[in-house]
Protein backbone atom coordinates (compact mmCIF):
# COMPACT_ATOMS: atom_id res chain seq x y z
CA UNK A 1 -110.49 106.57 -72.25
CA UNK A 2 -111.71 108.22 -75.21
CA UNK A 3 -114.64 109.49 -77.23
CA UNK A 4 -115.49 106.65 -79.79
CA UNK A 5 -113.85 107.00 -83.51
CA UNK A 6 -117.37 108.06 -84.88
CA UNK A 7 -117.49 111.34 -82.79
CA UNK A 8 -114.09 112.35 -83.24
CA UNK A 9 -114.44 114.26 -86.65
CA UNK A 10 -116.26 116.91 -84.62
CA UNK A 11 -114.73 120.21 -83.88
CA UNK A 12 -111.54 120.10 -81.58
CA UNK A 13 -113.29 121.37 -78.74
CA UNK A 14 -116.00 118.95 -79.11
CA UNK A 15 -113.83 116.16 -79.24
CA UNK A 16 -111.86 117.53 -76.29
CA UNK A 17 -114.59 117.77 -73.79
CA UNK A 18 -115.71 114.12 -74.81
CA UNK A 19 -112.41 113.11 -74.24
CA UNK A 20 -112.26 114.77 -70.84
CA UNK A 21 -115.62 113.49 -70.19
CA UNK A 22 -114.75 110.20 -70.79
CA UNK A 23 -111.92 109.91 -68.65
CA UNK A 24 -114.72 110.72 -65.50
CA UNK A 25 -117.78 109.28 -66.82
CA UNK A 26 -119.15 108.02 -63.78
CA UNK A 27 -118.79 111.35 -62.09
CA UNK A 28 -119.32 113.49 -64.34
CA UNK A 29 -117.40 117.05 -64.65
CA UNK A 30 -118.43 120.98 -63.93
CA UNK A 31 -117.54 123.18 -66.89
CA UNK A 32 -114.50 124.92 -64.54
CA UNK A 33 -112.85 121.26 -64.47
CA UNK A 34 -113.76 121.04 -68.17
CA UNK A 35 -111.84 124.22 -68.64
CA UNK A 36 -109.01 122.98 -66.93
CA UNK A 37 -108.69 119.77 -68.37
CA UNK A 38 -109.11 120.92 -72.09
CA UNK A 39 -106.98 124.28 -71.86
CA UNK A 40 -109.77 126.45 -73.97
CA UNK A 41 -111.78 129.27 -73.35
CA UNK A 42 -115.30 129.30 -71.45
CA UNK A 43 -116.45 130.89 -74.41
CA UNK A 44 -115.45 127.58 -76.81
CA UNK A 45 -116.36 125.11 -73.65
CA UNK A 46 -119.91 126.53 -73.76
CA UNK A 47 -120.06 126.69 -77.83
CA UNK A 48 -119.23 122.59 -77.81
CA UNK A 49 -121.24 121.78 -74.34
CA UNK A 50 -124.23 123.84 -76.83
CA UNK A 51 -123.52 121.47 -79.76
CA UNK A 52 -123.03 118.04 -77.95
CA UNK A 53 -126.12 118.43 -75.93
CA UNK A 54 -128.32 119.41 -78.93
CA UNK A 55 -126.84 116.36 -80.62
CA UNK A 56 -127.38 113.93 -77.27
CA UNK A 57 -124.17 113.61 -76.67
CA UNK A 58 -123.80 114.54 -73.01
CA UNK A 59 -126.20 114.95 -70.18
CA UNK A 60 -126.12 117.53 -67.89
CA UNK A 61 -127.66 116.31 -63.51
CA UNK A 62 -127.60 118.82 -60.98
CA UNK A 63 -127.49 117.66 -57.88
CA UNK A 64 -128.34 120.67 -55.93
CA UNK A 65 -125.32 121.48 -54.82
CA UNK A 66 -123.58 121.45 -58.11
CA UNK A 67 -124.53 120.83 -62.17
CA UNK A 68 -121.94 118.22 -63.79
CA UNK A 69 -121.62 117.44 -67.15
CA UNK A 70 -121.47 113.28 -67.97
CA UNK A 71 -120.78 111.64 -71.52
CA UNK A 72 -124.16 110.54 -73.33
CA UNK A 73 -124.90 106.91 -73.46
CA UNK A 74 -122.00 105.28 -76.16
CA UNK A 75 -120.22 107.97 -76.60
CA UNK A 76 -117.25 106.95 -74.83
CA UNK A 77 -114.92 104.12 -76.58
CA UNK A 78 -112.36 101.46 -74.95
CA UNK A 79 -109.51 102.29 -73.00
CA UNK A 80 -106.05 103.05 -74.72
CA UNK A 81 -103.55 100.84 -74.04
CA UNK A 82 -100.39 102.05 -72.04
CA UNK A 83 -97.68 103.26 -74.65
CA UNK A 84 -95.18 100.92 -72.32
CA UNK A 85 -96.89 98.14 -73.32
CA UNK A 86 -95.88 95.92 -76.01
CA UNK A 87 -98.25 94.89 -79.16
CA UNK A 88 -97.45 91.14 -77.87
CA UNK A 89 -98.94 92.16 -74.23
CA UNK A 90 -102.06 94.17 -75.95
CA UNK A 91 -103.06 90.64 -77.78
CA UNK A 92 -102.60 88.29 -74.69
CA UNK A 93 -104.89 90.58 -72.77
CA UNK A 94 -107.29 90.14 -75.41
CA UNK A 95 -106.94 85.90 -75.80
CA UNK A 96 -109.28 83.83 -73.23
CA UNK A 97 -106.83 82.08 -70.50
């Protein structure tokens, strides 16, 4: 999955965490498994987590036991197809049986 085309002009960081997010939007991610998954520095993670909250894009729930980090409401997009499939496959998925 993957941040919808209208949030993906942002900085690369921001785009990356929504990404990331996106991929586990039910659960939700702390900002260690954002740093793992987007390969930048805490420093950047907490500059875009800073920006994308002030804009709505994320939500942040603590549980008690840990804070996570979710995508805001429509801010995540369709899935990708799989690169193996064909363009022929991606359109009968799409046609009513």
């Amino acid at each position: 999955m993957r941040a919808k085309p209208e949030y993906r002009d942002r900085d690369d960081t921001e785009v990356a965490v929504l990404d990331a997010l996106a991929d586990r939007r039910d659960e939700g991610m702390t900002v260690f498994e954002l740093r793992s998954r987007t390969e930048e520095n805490i420093d950047r993670i907490e500059d875009a987590l800073a920006a994308l909250k002030a804009d709505g894009l994320i939500e942040v729930e603590d549980n008690g036991e840990r804070t996570v980090i979710l995508p805001g409401e429509g801010v995540v997009g369709e899935s990708l197809p799989d690169e193996d499939e064909s363009i022929f496959d991606q359109i009968r998925k799409l046609l009513p049986l």
